[in-house]
Protein backbone atom coordinates (compact mmCIF):
# COMPACT_ATOMS: atom_id res chain seq x y z
CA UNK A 1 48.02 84.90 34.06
CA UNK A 2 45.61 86.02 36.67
CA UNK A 3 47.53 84.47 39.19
CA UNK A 4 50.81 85.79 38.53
CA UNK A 5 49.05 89.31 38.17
CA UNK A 6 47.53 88.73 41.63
CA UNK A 7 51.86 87.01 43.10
CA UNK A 8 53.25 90.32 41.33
CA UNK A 9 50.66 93.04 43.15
CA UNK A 10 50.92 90.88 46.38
CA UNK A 11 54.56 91.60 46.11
CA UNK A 12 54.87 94.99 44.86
CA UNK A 13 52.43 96.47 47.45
CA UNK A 14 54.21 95.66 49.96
CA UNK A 15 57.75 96.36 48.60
CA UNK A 16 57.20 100.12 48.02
CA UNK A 17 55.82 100.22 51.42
CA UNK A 18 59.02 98.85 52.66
CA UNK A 19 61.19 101.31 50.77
CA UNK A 20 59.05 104.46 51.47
CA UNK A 21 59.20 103.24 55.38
CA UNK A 22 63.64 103.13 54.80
CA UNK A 23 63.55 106.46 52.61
CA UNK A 24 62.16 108.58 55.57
CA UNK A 25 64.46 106.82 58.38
CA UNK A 26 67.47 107.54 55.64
CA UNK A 27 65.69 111.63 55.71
CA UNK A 28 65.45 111.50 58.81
CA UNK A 29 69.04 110.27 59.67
CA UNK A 30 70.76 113.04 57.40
CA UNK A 31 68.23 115.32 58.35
CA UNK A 32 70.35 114.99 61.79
CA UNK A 33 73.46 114.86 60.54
CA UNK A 34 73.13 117.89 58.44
CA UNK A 35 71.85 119.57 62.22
CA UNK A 36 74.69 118.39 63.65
CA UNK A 37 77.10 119.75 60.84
CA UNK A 38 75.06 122.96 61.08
CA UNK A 39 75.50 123.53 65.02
CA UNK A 40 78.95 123.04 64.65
CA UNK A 41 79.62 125.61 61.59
CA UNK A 42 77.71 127.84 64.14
CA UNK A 43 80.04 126.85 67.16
CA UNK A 44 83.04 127.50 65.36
CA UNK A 45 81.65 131.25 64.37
CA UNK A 46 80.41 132.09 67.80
CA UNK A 47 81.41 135.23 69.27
CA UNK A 48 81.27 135.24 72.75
CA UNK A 49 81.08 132.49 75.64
CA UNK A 50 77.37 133.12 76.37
CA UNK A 51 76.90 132.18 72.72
CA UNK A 52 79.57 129.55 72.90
CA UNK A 53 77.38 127.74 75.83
CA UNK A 54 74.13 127.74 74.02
CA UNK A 55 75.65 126.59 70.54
CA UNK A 56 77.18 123.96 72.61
CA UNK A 57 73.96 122.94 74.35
CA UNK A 58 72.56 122.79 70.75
CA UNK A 59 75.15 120.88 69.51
CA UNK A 60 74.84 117.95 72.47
CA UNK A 61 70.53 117.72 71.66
CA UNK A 62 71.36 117.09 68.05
CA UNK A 63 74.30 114.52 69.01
CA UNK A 64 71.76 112.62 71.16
CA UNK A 65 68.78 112.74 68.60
CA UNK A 66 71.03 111.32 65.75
CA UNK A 67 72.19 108.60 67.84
CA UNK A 68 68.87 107.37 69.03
CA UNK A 69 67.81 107.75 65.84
CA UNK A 70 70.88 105.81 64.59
CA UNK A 71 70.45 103.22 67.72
CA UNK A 72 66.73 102.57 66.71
CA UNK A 73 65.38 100.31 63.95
CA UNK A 74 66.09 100.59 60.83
CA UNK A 75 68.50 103.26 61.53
CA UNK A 76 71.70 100.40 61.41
CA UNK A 77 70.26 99.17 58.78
CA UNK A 78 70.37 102.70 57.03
CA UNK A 79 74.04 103.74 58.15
CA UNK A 80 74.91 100.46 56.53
CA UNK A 81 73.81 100.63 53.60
CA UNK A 82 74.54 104.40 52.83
CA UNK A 83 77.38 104.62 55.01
CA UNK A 84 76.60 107.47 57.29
CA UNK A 85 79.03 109.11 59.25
CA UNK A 86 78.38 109.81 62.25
CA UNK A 87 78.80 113.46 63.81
CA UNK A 88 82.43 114.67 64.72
CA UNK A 89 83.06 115.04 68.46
CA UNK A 90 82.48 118.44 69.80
CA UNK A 91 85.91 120.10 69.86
CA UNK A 92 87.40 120.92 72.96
CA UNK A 93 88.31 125.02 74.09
CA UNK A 94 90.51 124.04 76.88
CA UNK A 95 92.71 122.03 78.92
CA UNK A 96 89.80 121.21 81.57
CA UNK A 97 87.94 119.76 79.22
CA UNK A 98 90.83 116.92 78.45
CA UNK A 99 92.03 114.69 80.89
CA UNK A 100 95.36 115.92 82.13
CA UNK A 101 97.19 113.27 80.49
CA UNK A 102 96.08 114.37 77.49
CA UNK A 103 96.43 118.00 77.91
CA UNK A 104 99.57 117.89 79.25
CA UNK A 105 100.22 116.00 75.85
CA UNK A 106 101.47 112.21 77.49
CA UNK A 107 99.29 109.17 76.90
CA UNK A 108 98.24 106.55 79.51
CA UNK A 109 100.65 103.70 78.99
């Protein structure tokens, strides 16, 4: 009985470890997300184009910290398993922004 006391805390121990380590990577990742989601609610209530720019700017940081963050161990792992979206693209104002293809509304082909 001793044994299998000693086999069961060996195990547990580390276990919860484990899952408190994957719990804050899972935080952290919707953490993120939710900044991502929250720049872009922002972007799309902006008034003017000095505003627009610095949303924007905002926007781009928290792309790029949720995908290194989503690049990085155990973040596959955690968008796996819990099947995290990952942020939409940032929406485009203009025809400058597209390639003209696109703009002009014909496809490469």
């Amino acid at each position: 009985m001793k044994e299998f006391f000693l086999y069961l805390v060996a195990l547990v121990i580390p276990v919860f470890f484990v899952f408190i380590f994957l719990m804050s990577a899972y935080n952290r990742l919707a953490t993120l997300r939710k900044r991502c989601r929250d720049a872009l609610a922002e972007l799309q209530t902006a008034r003017d184009e000095a505003d627009r720019e610095t949303v924007r700017k905002k926007y781009a940081a928290a792309i790029a910290a949720f995908k290194s963050a989503r690049s990085t161990f155990p973040g596959p792992l955690i968008v796996l398993l819990f099947r995290i979206a990952p942020p939409e693209p940032l929406p485009a104002t203009d025809a400058r922004e597209h390639p003209p293809s696109v703009a002009n509304g014909y496809t490469a082909g």
